[in-house]
C-alpha atoms as a PDB file:
ATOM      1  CA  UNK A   1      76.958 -48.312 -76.985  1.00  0.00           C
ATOM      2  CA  UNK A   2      76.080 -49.788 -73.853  1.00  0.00           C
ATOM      3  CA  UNK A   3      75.918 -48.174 -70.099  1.00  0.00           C
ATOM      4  CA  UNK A   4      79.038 -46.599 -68.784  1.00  0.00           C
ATOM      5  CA  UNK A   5      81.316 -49.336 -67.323  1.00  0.00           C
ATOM      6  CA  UNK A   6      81.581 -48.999 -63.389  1.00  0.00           C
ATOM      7  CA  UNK A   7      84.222 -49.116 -61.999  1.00  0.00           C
ATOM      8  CA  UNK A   8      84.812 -52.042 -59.530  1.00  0.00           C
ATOM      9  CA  UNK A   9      86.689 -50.976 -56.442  1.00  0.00           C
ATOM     10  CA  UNK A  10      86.637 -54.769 -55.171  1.00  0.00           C
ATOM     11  CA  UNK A  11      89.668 -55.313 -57.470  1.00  0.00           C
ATOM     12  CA  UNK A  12      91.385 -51.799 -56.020  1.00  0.00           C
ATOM     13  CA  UNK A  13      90.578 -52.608 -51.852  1.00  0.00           C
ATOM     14  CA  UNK A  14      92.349 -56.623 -52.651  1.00  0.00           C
ATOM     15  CA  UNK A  15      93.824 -57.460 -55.569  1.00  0.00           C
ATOM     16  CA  UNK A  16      94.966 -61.020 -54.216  1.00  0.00           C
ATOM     17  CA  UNK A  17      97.688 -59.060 -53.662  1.00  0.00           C
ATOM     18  CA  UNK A  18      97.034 -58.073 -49.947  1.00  0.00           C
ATOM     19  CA  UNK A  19      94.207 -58.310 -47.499  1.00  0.00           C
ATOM     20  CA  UNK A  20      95.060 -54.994 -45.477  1.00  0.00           C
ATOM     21  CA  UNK A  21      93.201 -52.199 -47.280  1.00  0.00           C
ATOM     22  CA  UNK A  22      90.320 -54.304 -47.565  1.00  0.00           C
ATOM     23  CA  UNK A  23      90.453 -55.470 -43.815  1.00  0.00           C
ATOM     24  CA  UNK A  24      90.742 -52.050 -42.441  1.00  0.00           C
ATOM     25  CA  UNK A  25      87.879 -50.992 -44.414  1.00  0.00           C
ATOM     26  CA  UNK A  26      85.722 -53.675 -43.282  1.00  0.00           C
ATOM     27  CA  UNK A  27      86.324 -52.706 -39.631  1.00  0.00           C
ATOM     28  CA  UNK A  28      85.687 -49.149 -40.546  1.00  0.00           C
ATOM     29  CA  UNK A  29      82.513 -49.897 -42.094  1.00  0.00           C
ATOM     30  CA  UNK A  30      81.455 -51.571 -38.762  1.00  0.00           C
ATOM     31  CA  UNK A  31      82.398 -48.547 -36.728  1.00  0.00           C
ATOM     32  CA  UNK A  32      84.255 -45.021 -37.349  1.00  0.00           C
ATOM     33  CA  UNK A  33      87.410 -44.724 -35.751  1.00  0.00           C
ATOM     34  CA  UNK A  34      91.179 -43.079 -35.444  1.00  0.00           C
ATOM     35  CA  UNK A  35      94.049 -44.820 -36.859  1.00  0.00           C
ATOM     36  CA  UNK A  36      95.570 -46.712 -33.925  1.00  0.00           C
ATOM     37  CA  UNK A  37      92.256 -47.890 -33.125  1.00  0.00           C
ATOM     38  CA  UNK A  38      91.515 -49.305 -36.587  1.00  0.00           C
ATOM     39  CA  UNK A  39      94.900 -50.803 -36.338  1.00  0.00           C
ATOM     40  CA  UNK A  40      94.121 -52.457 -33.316  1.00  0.00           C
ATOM     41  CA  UNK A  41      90.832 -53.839 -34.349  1.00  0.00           C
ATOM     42  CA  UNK A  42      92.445 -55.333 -37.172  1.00  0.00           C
ATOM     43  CA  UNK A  43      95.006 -57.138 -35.747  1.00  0.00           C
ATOM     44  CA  UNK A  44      92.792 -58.361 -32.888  1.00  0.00           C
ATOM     45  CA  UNK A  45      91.664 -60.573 -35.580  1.00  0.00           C
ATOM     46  CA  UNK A  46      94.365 -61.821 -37.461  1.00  0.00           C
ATOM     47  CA  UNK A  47      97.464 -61.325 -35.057  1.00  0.00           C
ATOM     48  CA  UNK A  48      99.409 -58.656 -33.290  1.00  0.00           C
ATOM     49  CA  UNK A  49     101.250 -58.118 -35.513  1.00  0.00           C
ATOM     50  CA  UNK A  50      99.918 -58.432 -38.684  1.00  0.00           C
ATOM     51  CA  UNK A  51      99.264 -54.455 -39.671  1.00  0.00           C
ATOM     52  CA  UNK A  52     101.874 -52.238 -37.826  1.00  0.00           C
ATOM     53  CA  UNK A  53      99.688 -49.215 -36.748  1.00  0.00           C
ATOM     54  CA  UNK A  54     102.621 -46.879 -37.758  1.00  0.00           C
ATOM     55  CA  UNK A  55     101.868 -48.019 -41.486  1.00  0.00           C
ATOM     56  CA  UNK A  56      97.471 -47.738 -40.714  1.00  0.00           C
ATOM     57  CA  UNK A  57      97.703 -44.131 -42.032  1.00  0.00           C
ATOM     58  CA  UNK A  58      98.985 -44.955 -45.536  1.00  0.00           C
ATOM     59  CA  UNK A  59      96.309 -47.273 -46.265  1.00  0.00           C
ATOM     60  CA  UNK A  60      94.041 -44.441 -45.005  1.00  0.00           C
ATOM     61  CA  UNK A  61      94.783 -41.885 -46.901  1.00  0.00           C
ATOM     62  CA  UNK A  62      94.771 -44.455 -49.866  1.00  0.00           C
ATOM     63  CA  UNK A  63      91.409 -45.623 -49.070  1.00  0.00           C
ATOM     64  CA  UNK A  64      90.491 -41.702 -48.399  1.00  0.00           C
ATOM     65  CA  UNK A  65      91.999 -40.723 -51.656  1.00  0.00           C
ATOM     66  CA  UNK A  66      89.591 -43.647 -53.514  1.00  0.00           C
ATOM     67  CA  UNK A  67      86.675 -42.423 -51.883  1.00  0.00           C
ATOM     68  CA  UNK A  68      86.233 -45.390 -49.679  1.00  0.00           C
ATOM     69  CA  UNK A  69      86.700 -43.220 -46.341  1.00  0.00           C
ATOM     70  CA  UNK A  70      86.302 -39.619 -45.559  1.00  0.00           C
ATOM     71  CA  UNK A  71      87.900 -37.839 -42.885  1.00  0.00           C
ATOM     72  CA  UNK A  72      86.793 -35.681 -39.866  1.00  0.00           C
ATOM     73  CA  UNK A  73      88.386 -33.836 -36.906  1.00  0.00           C
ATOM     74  CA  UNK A  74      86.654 -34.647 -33.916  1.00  0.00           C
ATOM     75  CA  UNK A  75      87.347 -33.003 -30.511  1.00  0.00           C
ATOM     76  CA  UNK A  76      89.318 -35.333 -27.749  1.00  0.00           C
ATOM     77  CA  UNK A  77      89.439 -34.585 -24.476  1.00  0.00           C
ATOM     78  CA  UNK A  78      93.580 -35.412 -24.829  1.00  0.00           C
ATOM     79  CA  UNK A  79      96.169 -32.958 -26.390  1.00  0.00           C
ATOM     80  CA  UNK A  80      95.584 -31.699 -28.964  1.00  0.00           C
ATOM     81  CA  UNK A  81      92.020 -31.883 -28.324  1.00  0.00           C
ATOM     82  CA  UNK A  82      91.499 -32.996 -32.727  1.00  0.00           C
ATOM     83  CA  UNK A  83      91.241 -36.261 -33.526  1.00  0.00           C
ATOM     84  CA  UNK A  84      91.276 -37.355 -37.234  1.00  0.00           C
ATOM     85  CA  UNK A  85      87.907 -40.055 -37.052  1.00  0.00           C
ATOM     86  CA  UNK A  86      87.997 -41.916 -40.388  1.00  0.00           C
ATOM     87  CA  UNK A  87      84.277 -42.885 -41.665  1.00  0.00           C
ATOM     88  CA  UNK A  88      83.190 -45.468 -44.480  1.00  0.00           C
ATOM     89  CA  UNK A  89      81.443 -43.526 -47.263  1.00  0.00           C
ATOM     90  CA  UNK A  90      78.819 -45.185 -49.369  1.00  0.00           C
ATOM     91  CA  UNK A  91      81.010 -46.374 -51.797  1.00  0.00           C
ATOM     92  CA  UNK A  92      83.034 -47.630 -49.129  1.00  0.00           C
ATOM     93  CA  UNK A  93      80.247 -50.055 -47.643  1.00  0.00           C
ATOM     94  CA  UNK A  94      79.423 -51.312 -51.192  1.00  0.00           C
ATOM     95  CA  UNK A  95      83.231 -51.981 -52.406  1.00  0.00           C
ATOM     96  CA  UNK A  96      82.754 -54.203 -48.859  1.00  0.00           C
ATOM     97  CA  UNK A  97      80.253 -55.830 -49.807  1.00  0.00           C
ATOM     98  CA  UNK A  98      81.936 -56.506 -53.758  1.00  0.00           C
ATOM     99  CA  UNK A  99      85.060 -57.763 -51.665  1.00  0.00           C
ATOM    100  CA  UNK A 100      82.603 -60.379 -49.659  1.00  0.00           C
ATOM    101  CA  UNK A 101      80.800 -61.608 -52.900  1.00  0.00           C
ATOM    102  CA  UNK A 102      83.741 -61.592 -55.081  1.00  0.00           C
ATOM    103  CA  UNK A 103      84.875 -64.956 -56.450  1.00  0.00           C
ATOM    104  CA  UNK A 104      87.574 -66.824 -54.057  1.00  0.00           C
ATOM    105  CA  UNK A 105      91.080 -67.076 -55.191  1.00  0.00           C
ATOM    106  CA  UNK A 106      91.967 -70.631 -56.006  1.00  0.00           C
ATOM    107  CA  UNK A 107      93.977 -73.291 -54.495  1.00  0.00           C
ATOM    108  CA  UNK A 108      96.180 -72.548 -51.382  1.00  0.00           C
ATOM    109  CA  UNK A 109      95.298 -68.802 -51.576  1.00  0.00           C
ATOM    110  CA  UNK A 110      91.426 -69.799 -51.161  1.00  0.00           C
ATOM    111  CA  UNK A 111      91.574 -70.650 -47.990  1.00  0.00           C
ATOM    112  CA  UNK A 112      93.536 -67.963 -46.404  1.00  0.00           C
ATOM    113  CA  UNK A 113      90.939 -65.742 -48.818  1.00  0.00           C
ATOM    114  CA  UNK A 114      88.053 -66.660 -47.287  1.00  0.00           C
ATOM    115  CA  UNK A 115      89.328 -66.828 -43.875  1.00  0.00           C
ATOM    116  CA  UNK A 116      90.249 -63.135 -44.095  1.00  0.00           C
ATOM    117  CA  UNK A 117      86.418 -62.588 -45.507  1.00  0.00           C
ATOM    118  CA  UNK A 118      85.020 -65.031 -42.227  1.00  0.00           C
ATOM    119  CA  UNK A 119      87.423 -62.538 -39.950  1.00  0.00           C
ATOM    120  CA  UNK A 120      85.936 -59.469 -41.148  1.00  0.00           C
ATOM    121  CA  UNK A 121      82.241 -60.387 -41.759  1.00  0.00           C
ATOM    122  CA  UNK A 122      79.014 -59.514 -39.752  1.00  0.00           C
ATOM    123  CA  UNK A 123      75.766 -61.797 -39.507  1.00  0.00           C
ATOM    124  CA  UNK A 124      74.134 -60.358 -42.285  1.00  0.00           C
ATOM    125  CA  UNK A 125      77.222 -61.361 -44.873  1.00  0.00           C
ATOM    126  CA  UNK A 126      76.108 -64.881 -43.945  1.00  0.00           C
ATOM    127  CA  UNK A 127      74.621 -65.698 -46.994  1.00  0.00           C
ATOM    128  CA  UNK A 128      77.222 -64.735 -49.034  1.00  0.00           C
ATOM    129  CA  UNK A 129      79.950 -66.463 -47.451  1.00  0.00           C
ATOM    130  CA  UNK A 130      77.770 -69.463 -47.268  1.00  0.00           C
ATOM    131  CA  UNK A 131      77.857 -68.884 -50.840  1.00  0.00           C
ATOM    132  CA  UNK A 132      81.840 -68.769 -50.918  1.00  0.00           C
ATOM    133  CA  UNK A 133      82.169 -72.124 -48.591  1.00  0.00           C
ATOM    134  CA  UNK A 134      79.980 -74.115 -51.176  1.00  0.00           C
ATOM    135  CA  UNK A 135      82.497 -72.502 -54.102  1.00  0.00           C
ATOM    136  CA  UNK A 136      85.645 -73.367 -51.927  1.00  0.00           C
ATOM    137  CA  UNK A 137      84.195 -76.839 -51.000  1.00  0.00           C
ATOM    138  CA  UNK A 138      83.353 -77.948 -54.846  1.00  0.00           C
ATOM    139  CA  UNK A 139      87.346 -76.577 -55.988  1.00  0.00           C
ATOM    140  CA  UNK A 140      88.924 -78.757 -53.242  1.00  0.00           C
ATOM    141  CA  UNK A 141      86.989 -81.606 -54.459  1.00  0.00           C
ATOM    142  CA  UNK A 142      88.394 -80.910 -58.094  1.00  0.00           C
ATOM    143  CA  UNK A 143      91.585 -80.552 -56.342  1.00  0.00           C
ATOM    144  CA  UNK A 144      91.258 -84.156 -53.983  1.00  0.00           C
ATOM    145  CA  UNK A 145      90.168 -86.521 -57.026  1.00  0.00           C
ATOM    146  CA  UNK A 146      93.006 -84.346 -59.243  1.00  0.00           C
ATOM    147  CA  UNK A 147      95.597 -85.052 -56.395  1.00  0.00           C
ATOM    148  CA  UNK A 148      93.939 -88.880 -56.041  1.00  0.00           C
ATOM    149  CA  UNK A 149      94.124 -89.573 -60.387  1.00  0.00           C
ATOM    150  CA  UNK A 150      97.772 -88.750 -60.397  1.00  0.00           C
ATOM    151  CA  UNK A 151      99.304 -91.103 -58.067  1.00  0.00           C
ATOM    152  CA  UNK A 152     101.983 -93.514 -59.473  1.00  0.00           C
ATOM    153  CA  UNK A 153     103.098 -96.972 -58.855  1.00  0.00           C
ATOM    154  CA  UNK A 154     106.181 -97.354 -56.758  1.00  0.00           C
ATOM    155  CA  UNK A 155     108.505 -98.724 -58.728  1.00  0.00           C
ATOM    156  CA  UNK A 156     111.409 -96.373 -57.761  1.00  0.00           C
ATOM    157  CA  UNK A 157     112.698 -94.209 -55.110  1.00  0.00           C
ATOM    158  CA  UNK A 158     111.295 -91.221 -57.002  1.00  0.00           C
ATOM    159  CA  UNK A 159     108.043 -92.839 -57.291  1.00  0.00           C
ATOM    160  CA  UNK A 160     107.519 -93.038 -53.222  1.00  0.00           C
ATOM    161  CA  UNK A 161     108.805 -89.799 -52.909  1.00  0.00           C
ATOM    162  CA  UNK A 162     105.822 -88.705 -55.423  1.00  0.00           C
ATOM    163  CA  UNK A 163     103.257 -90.499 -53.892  1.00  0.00           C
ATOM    164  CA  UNK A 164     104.754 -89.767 -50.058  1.00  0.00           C
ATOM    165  CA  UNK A 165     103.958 -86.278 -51.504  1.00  0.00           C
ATOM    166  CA  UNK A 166     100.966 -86.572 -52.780  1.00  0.00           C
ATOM    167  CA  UNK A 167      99.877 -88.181 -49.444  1.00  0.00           C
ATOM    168  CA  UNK A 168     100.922 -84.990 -47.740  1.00  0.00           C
ATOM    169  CA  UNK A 169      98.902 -83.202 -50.227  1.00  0.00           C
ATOM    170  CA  UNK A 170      95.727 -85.792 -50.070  1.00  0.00           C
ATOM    171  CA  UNK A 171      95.923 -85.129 -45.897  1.00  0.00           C
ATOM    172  CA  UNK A 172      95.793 -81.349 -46.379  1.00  0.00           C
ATOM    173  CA  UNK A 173      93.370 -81.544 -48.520  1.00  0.00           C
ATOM    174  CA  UNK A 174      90.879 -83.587 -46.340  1.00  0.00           C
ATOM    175  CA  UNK A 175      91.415 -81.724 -43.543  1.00  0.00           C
ATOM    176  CA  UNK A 176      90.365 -78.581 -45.485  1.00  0.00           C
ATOM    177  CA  UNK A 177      87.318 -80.456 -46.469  1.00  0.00           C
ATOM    178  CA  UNK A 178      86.333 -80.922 -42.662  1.00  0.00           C
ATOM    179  CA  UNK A 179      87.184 -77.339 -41.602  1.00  0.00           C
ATOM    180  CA  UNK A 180      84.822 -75.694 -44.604  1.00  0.00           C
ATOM    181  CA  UNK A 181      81.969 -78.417 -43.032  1.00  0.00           C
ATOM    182  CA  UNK A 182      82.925 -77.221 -39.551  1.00  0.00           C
ATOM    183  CA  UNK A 183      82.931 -73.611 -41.419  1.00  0.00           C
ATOM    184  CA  UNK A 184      79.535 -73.895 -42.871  1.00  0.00           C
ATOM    185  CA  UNK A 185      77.730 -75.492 -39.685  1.00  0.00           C
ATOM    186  CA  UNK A 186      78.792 -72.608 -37.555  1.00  0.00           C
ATOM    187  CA  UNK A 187      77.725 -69.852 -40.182  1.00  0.00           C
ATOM    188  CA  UNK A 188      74.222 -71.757 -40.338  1.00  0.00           C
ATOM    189  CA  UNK A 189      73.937 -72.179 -36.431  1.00  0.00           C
ATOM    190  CA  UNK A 190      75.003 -68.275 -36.564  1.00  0.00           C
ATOM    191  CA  UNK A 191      72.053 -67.593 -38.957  1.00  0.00           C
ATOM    192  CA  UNK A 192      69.494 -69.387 -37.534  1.00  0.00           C
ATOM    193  CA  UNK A 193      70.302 -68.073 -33.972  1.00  0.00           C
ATOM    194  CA  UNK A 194      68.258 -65.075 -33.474  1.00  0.00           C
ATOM    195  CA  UNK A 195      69.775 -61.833 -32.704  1.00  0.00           C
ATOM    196  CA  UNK A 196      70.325 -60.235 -29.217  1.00  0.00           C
ATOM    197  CA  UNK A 197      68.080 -56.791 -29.148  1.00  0.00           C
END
């Protein structure tokens, strides 16, 4: 019998499913905060209206409840005078970090994955999403000459359509390809730079 099994909260905070728990962590983990605040730090990111800061509290109290967050009553100088502060625990920071280094999700869904993992990164994740740019570039490349091997000749009207399609596709594709290089030059310029003190 080997070592207990740990548990791996990366799958818990994500699950392809949807970005938000693991987002609001992330922005806790860079700095405590209430609710509305954490709300609005999020969706300074990704769009106004991507996390609607009446719904911030449920994935609170789930990410409390998981041991990701803990909770503390501050004073405020506004009625009531409490303020629920919500504060990454240990555990919190790491399942993070397994988020960041997890493997991307494939296809379409990679892209928007590691955009949400660019959006809520710091300088020191650099590594690992330099990491996850490389991964992303060499599946889009199995993707291109995929996309490329399957074209047909067109002898029909179905035929164009196919190819017209797989043009579409081929265009997309590319243009992927130059954003990850675009991507991966600004993370190293952002490494190499040296850090304001």
């Amino acid at each position: 019998m080997g070592a207990p099994r740990r548990i791996d909260k990366t799958v818990r905070i994500d699950g392809g499913k949807s970005p938000v728990r693991a987002a609001v962590l992330a922005v806790l983990v860079e700095q405590p905060s209430h609710g509305w605040d954490v709300a609005r730090r999020t969706n300074r990111r990704v769009g106004s209206l991507w996390i609607d800061p009446k719904h911030i509290y449920s994935h609170l109290g789930w990410l409390e409840q998981e041991g990701l967050v803990r909770l503390e009553q501050e004073s405020s100088d506004r009625h009531p005078y409490r303020r629920d502060v919500y504060y990454a625990t240990d555990e919190g920071v790491e399942a993070r970090e397994q988020w960041l280094a997890a493997p991307l999700a494939s296809g379409a869904v990679g892209r928007s994955d590691l955009e949400r993992r660019l959006l809520f990164s710091t300088k020191r994740d650099v590594p690992v999403l330099l990491r996850a740019v490389a991964y992303r570039r060499a599946q889009l490349a199995g993707e291109i000459d995929e996309n490329a091997a399957s074209s047909t000749v067109p002898v029909s009207y179905l035929a164009a359509m196919i190819n017209l399609q797989r043009s579409s596709v081929d265009k997309r594709l590319k243009a992927e390809m130059e954003w990850l290089a675009e991507a991966r030059k600004e993370l190293e310029d952002q490494r190499d730079k040296p850090s304001p003190r």
